[in-house]
PDB file of N, CA and C in Angstrom:
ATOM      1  N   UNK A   1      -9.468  -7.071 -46.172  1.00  0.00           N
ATOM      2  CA  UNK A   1      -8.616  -7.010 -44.991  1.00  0.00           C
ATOM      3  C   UNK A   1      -7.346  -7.798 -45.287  1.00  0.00           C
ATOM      4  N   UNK A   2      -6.210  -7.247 -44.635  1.00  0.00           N
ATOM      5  CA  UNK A   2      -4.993  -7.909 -45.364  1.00  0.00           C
ATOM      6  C   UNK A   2      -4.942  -8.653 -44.437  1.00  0.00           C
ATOM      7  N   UNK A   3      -3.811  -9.798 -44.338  1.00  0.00           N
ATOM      8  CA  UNK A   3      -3.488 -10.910 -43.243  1.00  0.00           C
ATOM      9  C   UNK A   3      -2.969 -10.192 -41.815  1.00  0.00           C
ATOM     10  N   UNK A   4      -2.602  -8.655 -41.836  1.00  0.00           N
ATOM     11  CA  UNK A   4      -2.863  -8.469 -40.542  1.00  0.00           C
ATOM     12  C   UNK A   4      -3.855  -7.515 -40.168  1.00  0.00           C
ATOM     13  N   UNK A   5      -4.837  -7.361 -40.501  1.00  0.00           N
ATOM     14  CA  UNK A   5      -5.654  -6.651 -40.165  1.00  0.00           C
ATOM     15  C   UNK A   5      -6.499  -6.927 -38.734  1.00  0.00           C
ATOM     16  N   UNK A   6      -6.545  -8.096 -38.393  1.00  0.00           N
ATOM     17  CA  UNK A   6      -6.630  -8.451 -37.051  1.00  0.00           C
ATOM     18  C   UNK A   6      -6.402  -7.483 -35.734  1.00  0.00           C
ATOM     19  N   UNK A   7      -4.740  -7.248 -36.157  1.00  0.00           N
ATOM     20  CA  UNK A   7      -3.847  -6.627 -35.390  1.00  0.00           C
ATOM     21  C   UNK A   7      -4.763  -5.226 -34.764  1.00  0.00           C
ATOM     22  N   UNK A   8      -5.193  -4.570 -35.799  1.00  0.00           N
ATOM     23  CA  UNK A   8      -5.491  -3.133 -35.210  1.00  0.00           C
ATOM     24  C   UNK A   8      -6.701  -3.020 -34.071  1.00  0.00           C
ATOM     25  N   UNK A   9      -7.906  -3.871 -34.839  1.00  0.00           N
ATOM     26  CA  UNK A   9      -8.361  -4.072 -33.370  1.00  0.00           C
ATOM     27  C   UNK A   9      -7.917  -4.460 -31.695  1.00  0.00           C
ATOM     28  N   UNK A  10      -7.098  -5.578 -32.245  1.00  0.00           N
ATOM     29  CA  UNK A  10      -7.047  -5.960 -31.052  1.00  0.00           C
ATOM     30  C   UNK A  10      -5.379  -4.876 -29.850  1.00  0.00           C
ATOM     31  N   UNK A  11      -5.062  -4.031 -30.993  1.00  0.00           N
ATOM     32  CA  UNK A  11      -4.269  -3.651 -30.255  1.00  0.00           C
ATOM     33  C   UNK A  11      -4.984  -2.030 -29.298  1.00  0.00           C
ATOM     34  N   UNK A  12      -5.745  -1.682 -30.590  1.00  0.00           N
ATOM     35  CA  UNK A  12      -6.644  -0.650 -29.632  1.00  0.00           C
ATOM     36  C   UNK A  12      -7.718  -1.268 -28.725  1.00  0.00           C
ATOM     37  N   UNK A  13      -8.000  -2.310 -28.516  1.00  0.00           N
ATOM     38  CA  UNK A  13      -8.536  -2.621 -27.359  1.00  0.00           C
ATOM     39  C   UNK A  13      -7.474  -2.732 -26.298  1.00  0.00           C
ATOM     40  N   UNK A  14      -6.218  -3.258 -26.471  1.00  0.00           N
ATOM     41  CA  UNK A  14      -5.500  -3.441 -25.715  1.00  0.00           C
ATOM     42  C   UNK A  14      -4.893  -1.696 -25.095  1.00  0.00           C
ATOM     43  N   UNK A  15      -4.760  -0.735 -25.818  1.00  0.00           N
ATOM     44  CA  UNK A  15      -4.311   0.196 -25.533  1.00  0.00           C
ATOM     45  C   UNK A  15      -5.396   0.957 -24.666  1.00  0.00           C
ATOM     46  N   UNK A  16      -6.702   0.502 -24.300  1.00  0.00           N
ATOM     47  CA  UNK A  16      -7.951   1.112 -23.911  1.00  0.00           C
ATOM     48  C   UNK A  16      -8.241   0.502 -22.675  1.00  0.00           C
ATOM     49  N   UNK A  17      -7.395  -0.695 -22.581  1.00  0.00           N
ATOM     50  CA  UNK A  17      -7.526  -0.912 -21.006  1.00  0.00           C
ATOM     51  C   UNK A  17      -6.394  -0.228 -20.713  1.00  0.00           C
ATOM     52  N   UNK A  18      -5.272  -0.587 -20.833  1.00  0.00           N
ATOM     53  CA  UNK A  18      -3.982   0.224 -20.406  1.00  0.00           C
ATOM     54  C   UNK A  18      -4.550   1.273 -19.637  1.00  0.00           C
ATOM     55  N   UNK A  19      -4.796   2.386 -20.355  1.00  0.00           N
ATOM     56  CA  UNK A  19      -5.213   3.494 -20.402  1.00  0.00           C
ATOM     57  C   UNK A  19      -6.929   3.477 -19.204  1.00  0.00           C
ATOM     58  N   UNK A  20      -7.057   2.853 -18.995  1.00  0.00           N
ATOM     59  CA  UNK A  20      -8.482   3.226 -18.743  1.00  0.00           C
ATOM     60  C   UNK A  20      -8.054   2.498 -17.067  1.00  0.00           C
ATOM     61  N   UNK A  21      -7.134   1.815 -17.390  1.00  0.00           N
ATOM     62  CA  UNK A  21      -6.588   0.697 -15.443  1.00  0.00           C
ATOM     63  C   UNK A  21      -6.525   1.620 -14.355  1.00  0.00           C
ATOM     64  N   UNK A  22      -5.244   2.682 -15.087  1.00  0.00           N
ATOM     65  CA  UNK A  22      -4.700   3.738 -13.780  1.00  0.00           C
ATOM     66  C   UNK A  22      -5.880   4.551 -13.303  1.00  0.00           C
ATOM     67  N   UNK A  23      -7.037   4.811 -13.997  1.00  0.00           N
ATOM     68  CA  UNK A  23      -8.457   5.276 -13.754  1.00  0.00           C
ATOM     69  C   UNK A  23      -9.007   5.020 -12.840  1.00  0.00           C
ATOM     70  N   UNK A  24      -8.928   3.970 -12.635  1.00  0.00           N
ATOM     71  CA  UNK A  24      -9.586   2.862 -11.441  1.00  0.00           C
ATOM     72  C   UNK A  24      -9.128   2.923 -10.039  1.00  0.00           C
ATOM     73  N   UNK A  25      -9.754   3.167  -8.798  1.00  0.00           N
ATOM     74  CA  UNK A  25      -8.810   2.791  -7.727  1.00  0.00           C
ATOM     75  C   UNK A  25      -8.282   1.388  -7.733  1.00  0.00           C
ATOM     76  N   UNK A  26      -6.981   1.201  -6.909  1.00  0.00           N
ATOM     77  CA  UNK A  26      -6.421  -0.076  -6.818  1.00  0.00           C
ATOM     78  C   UNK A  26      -6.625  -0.096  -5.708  1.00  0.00           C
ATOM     79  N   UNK A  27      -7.303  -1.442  -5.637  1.00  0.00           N
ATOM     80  CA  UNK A  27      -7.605  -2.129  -4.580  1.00  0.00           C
ATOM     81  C   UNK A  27      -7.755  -3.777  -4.922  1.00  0.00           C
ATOM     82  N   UNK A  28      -7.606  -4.285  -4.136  1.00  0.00           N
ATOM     83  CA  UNK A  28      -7.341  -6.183  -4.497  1.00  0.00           C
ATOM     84  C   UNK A  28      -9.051  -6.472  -4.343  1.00  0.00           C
ATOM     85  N   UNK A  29      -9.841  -5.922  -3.495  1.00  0.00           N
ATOM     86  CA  UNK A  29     -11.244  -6.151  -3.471  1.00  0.00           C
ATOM     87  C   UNK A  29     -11.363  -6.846  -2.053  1.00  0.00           C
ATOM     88  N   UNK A  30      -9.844  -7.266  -1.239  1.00  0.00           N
ATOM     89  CA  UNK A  30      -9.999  -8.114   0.308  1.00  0.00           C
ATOM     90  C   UNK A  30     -10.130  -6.618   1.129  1.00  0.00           C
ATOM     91  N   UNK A  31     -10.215  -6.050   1.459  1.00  0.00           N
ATOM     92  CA  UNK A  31     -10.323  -5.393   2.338  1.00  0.00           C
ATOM     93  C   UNK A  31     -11.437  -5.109   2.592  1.00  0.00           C
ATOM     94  N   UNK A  32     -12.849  -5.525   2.144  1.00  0.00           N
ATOM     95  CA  UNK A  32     -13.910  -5.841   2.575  1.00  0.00           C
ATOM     96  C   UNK A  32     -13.921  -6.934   3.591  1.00  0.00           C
ATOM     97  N   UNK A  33     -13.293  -7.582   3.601  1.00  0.00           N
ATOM     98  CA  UNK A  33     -13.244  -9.036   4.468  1.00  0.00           C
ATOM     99  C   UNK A  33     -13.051  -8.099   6.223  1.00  0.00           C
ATOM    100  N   UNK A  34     -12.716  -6.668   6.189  1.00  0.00           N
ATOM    101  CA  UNK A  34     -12.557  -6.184   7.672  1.00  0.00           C
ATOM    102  C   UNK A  34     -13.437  -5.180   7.692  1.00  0.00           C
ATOM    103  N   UNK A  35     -13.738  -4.890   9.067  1.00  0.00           N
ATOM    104  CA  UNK A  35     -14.836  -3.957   9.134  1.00  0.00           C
ATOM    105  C   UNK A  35     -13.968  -2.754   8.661  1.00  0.00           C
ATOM    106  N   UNK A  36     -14.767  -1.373   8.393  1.00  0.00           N
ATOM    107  CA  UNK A  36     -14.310  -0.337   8.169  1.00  0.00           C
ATOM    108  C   UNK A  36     -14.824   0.985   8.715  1.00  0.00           C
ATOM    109  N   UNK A  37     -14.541   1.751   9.674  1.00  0.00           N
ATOM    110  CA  UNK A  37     -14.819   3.086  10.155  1.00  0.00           C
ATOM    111  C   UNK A  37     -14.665   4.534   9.237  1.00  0.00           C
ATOM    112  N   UNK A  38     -15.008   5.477   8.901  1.00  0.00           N
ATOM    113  CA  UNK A  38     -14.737   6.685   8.941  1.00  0.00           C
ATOM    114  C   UNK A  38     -13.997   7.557   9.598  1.00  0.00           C
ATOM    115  N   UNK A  39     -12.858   8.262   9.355  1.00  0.00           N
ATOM    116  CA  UNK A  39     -11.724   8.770  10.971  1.00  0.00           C
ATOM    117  C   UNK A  39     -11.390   9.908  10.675  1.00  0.00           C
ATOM    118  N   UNK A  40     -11.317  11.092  11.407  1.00  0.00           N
ATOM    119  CA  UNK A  40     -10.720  12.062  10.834  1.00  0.00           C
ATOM    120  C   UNK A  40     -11.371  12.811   9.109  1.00  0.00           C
ATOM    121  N   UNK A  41     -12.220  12.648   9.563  1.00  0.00           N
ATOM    122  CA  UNK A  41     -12.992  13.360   8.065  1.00  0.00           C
ATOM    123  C   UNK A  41     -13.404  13.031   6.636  1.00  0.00           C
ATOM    124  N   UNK A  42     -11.669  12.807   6.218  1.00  0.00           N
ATOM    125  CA  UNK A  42     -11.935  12.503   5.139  1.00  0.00           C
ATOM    126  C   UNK A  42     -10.964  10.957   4.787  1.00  0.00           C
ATOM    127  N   UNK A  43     -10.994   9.968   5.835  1.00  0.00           N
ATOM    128  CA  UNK A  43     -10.243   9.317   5.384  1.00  0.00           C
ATOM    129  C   UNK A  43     -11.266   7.501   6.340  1.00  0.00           C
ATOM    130  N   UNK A  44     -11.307   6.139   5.311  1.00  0.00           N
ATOM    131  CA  UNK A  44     -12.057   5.074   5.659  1.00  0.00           C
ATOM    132  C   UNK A  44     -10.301   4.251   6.470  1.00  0.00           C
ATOM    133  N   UNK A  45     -10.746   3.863   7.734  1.00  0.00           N
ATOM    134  CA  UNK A  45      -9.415   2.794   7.937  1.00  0.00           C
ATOM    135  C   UNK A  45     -10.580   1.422   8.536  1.00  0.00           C
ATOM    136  N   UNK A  46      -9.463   0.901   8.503  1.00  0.00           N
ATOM    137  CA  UNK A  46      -9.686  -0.799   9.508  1.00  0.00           C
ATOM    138  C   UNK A  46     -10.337  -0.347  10.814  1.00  0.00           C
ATOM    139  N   UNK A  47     -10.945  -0.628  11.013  1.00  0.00           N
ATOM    140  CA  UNK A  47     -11.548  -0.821  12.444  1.00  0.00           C
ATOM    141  C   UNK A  47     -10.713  -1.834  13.850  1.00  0.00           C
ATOM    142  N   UNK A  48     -10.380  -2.942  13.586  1.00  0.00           N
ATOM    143  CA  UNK A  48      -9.287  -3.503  14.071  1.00  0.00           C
ATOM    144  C   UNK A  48      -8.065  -4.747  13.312  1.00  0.00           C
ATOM    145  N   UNK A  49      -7.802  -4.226  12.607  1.00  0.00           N
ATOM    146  CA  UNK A  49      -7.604  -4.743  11.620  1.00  0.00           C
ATOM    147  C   UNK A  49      -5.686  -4.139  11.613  1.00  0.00           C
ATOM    148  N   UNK A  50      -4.913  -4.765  11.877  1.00  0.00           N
ATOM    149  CA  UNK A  50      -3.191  -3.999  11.843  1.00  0.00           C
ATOM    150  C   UNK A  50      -2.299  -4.920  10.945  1.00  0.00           C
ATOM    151  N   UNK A  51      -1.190  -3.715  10.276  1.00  0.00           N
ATOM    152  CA  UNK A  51      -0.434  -4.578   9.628  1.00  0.00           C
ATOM    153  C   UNK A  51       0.863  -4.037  10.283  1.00  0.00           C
ATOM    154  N   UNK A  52       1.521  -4.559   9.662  1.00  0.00           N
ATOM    155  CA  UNK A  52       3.611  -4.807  10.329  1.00  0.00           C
ATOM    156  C   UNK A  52       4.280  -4.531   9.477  1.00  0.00           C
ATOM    157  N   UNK A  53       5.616  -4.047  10.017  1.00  0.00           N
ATOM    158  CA  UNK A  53       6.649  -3.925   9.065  1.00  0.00           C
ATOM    159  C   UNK A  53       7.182  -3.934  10.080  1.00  0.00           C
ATOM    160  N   UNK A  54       8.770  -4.089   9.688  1.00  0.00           N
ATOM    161  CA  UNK A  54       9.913  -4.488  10.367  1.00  0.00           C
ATOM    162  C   UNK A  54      11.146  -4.088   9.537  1.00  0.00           C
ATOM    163  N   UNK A  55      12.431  -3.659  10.265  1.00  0.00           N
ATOM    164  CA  UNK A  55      14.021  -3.489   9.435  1.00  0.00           C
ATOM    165  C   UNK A  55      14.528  -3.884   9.988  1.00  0.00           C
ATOM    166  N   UNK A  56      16.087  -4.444   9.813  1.00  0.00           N
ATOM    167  CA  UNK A  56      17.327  -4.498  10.433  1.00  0.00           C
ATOM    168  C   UNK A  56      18.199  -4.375   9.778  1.00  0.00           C
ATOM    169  N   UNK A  57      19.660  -4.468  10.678  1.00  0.00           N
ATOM    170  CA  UNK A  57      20.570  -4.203  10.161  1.00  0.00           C
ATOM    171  C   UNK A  57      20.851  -2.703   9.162  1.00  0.00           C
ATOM    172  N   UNK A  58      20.386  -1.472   9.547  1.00  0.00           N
ATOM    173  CA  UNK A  58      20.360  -0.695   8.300  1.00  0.00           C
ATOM    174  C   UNK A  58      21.551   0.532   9.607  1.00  0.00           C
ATOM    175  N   UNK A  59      22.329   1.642   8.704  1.00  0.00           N
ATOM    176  CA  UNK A  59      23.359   2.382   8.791  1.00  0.00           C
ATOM    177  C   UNK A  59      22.766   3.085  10.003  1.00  0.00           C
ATOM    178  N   UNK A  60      21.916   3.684  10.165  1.00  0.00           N
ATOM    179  CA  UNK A  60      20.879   4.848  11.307  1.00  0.00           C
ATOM    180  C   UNK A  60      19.558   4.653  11.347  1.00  0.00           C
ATOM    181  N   UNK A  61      19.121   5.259  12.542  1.00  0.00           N
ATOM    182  CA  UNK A  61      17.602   5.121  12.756  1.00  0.00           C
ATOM    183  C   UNK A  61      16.831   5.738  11.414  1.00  0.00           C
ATOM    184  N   UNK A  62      17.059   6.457  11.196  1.00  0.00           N
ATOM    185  CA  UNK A  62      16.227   6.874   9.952  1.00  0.00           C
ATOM    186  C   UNK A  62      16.352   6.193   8.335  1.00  0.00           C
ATOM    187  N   UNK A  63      17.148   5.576   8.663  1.00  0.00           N
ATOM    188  CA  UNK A  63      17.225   4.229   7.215  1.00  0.00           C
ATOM    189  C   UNK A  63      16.176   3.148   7.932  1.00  0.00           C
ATOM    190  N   UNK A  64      16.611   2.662   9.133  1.00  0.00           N
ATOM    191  CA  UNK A  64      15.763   1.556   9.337  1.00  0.00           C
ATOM    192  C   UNK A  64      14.271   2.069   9.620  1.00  0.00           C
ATOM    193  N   UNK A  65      13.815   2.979   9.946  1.00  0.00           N
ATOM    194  CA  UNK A  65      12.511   3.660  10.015  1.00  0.00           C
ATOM    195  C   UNK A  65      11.863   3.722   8.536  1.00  0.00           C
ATOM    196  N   UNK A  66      12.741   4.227   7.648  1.00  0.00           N
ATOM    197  CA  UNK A  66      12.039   4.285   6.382  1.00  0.00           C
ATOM    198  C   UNK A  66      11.969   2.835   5.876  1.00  0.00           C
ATOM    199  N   UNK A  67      12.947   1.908   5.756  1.00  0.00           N
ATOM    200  CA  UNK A  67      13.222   0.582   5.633  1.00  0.00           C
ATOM    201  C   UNK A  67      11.393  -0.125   5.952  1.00  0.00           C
ATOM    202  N   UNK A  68      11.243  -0.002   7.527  1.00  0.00           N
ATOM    203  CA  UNK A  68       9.817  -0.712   8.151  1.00  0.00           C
ATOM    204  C   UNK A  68       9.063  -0.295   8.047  1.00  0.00           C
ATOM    205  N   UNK A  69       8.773   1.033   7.137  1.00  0.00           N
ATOM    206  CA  UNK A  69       7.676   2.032   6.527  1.00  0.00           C
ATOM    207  C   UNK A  69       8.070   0.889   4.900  1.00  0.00           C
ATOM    208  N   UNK A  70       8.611   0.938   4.326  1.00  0.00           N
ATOM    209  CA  UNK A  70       8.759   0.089   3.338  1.00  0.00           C
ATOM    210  C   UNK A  70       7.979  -1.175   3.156  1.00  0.00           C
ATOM    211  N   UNK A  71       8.629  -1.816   4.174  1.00  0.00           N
ATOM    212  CA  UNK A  71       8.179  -3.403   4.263  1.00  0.00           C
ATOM    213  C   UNK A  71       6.444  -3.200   4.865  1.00  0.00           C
ATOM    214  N   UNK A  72       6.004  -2.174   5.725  1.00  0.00           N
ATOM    215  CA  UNK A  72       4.722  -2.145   6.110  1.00  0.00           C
ATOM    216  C   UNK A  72       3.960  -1.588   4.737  1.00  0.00           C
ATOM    217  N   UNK A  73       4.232  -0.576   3.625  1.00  0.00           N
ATOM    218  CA  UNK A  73       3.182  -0.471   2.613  1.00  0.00           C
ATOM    219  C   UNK A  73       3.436  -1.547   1.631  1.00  0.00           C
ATOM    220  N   UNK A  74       4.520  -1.860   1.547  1.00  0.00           N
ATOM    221  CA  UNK A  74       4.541  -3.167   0.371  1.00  0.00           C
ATOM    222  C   UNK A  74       3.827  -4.186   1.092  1.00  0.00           C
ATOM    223  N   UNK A  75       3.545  -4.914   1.951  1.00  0.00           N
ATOM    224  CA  UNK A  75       2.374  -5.602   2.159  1.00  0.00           C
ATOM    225  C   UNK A  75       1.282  -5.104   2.240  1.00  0.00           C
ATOM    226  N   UNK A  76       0.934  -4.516   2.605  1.00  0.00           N
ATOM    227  CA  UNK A  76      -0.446  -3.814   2.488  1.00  0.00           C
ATOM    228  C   UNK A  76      -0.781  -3.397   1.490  1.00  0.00           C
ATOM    229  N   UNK A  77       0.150  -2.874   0.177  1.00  0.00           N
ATOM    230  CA  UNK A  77      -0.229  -2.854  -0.893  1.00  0.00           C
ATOM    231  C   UNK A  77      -0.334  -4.090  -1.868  1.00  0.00           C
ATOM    232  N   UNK A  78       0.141  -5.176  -1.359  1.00  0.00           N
ATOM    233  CA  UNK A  78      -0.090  -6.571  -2.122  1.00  0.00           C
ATOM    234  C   UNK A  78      -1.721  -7.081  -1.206  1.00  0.00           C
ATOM    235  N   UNK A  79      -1.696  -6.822  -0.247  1.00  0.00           N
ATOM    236  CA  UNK A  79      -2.657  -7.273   0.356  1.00  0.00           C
ATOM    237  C   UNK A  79      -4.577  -7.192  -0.175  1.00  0.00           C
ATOM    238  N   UNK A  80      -4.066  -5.712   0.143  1.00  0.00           N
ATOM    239  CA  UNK A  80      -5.519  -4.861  -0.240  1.00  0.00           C
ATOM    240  C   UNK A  80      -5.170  -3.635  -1.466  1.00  0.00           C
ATOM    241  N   UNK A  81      -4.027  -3.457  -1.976  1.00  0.00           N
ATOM    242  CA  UNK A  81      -3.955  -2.097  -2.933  1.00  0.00           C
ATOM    243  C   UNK A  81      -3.282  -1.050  -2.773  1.00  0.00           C
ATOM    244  N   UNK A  82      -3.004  -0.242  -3.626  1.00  0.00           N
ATOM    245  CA  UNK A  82      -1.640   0.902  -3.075  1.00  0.00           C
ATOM    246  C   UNK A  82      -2.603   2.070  -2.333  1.00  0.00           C
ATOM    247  N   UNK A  83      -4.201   1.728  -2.611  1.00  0.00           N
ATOM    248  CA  UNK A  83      -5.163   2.620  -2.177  1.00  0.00           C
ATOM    249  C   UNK A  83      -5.334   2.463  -0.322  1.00  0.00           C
ATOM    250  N   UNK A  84      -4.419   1.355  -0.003  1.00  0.00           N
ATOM    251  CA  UNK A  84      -4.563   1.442   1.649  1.00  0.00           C
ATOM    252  C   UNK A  84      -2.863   1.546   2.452  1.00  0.00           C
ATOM    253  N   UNK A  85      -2.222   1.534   1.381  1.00  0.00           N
ATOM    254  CA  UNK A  85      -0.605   1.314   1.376  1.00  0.00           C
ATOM    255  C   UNK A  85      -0.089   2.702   2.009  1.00  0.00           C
ATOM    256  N   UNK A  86      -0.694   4.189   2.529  1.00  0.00           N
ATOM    257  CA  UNK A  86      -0.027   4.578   2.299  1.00  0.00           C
ATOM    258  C   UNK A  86       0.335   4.855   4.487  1.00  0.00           C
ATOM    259  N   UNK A  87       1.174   5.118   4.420  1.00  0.00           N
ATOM    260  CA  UNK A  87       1.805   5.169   6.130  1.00  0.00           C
ATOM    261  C   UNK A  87       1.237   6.431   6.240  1.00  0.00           C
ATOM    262  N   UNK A  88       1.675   7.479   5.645  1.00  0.00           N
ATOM    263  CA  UNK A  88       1.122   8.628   6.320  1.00  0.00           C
ATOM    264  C   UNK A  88      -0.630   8.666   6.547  1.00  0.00           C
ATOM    265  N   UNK A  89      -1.473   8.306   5.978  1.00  0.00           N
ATOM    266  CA  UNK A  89      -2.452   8.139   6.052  1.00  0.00           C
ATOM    267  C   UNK A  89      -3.101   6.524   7.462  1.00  0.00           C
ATOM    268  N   UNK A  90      -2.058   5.944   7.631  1.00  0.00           N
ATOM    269  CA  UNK A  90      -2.251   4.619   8.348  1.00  0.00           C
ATOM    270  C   UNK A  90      -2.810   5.367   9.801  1.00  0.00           C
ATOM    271  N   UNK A  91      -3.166   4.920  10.298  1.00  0.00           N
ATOM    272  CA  UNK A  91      -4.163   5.245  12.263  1.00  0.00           C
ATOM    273  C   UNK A  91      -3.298   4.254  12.903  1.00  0.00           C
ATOM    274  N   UNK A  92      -3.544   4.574  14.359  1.00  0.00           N
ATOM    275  CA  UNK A  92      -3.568   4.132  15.243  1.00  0.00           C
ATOM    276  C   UNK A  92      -1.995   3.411  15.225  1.00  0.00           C
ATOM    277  N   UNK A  93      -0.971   4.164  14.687  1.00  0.00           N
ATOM    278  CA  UNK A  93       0.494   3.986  14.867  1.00  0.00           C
ATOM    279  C   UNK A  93       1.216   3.511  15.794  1.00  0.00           C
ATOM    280  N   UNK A  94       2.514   2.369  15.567  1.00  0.00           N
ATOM    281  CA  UNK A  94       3.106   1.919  16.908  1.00  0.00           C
ATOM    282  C   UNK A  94       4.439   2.037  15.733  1.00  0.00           C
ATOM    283  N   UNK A  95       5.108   2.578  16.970  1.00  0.00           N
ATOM    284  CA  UNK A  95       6.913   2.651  15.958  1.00  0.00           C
ATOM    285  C   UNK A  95       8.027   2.299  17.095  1.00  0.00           C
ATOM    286  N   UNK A  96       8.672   1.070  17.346  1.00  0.00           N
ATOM    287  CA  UNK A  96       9.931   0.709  18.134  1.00  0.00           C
ATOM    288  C   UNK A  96      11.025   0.411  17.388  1.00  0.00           C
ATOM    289  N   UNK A  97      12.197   1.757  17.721  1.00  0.00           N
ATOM    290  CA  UNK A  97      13.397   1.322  16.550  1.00  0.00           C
ATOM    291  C   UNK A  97      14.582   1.342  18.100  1.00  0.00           C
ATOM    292  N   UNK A  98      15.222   0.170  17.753  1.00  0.00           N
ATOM    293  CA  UNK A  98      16.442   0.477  18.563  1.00  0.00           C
ATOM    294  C   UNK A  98      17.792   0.110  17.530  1.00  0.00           C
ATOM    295  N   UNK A  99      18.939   0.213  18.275  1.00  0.00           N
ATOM    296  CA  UNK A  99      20.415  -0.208  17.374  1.00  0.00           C
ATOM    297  C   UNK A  99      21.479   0.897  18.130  1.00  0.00           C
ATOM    298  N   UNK A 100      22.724   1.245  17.633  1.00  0.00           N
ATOM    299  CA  UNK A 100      23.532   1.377  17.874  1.00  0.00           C
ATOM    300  C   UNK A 100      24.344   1.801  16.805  1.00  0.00           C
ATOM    301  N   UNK A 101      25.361   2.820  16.499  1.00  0.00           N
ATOM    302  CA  UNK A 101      26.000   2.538  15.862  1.00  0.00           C
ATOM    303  C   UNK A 101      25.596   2.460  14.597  1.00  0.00           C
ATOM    304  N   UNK A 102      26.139   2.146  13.648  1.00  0.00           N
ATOM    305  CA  UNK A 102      25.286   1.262  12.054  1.00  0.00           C
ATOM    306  C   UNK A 102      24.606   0.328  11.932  1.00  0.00           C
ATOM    307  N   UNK A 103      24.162  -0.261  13.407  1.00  0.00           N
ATOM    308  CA  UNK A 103      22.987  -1.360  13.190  1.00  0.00           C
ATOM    309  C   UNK A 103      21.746  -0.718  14.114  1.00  0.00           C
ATOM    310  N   UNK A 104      20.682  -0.458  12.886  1.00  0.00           N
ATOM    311  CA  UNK A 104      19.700  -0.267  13.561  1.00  0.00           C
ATOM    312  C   UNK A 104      18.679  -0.906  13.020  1.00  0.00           C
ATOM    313  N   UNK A 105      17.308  -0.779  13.868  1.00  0.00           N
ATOM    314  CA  UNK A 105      16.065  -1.662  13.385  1.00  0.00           C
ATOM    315  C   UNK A 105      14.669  -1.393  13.691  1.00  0.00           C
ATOM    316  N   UNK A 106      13.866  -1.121  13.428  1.00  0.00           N
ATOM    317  CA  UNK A 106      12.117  -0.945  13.567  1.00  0.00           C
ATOM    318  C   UNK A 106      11.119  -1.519  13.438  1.00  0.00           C
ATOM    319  N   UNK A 107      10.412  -1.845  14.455  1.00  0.00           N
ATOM    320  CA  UNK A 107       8.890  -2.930  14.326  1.00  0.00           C
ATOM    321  C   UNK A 107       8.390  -1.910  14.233  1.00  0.00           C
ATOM    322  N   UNK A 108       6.954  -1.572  13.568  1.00  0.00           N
ATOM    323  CA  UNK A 108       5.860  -1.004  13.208  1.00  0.00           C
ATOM    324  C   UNK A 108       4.991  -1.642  13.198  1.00  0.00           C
ATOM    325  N   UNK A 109       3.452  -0.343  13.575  1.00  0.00           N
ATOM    326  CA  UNK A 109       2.207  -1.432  13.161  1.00  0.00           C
ATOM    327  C   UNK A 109       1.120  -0.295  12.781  1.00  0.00           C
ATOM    328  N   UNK A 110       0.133  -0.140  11.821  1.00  0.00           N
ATOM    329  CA  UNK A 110      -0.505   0.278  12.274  1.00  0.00           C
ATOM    330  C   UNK A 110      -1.737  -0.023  11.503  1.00  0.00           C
ATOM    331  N   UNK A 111      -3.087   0.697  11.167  1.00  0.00           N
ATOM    332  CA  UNK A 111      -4.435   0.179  10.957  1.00  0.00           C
ATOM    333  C   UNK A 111      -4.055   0.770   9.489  1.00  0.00           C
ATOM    334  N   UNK A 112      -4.574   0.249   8.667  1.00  0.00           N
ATOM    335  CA  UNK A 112      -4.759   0.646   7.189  1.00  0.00           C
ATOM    336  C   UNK A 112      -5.962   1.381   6.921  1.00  0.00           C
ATOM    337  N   UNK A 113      -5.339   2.919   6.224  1.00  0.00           N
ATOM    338  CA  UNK A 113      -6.480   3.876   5.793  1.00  0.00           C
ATOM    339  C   UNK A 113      -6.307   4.223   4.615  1.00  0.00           C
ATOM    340  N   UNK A 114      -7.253   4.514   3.771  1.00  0.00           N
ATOM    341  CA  UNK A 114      -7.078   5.306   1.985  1.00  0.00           C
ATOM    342  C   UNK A 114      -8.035   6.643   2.661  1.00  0.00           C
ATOM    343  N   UNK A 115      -8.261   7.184   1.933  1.00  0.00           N
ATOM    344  CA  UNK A 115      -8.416   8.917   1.326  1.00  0.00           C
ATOM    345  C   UNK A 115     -10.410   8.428   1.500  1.00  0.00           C
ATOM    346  N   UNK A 116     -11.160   8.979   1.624  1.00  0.00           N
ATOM    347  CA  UNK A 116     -12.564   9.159   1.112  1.00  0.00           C
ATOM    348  C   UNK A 116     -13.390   8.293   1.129  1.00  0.00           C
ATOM    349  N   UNK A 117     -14.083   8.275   0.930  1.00  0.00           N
ATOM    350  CA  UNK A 117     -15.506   6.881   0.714  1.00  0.00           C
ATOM    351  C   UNK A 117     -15.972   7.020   2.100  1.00  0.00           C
TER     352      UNK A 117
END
């Protein structure tokens, strides 16, 4: 074995998780910490369990709407995983945008759901 022969193992192990991660659902493993229901068929959410998002200051209602759809899956995807992150899939929805003009803004809330199980 030459002085780097080391290398090859350890890089195909390394290339075998890579590869084998995106496989996996993502999930942080906390979202056990809330109860969980079955809804609509094919999809597990929170039982009472809500998250938030919020915008301001953005050009029109539909910047700041997407904006507090933003800020609501990026926490929820740091929280519990991009597997509960997603809005269209979220229950039990609350959406208040007001503004004027080029300043607008949106509170959101709603229960976190993924796909199956």
């Amino acid at each position: 074995m030459n002085r780097f022969g080391w290398m090859k193992p350890a890089l195909v192990a390394a290339a075998v998780c890579a590869f084998a991660a995106p496989a996996l659902a993502d999930e942080t493993g906390v979202a056990a910490i809330h109860a969980q229901q079955r809804e609509s068929g094919k999809r597990t959410c929170f039982v009472d369990h809500y998250h938030y998002g919020s915008s301001s200051g953005k050009s029109s209602k539909k910047a700041a709407l997407a904006s507090a759809i933003q800020s609501w899956s990026d926490f929820t995807d740091f929280e519990y995983g991009s597997d509960w992150a997603r809005w269209s899939l979220a229950s039990s929805k609350s959406v208040s945008c007001s503004g004027s003009g080029s300043s607008w803004g949106c509170d959101l809330n709603a229960r976190p759901c993924r796909k199956g199980r």
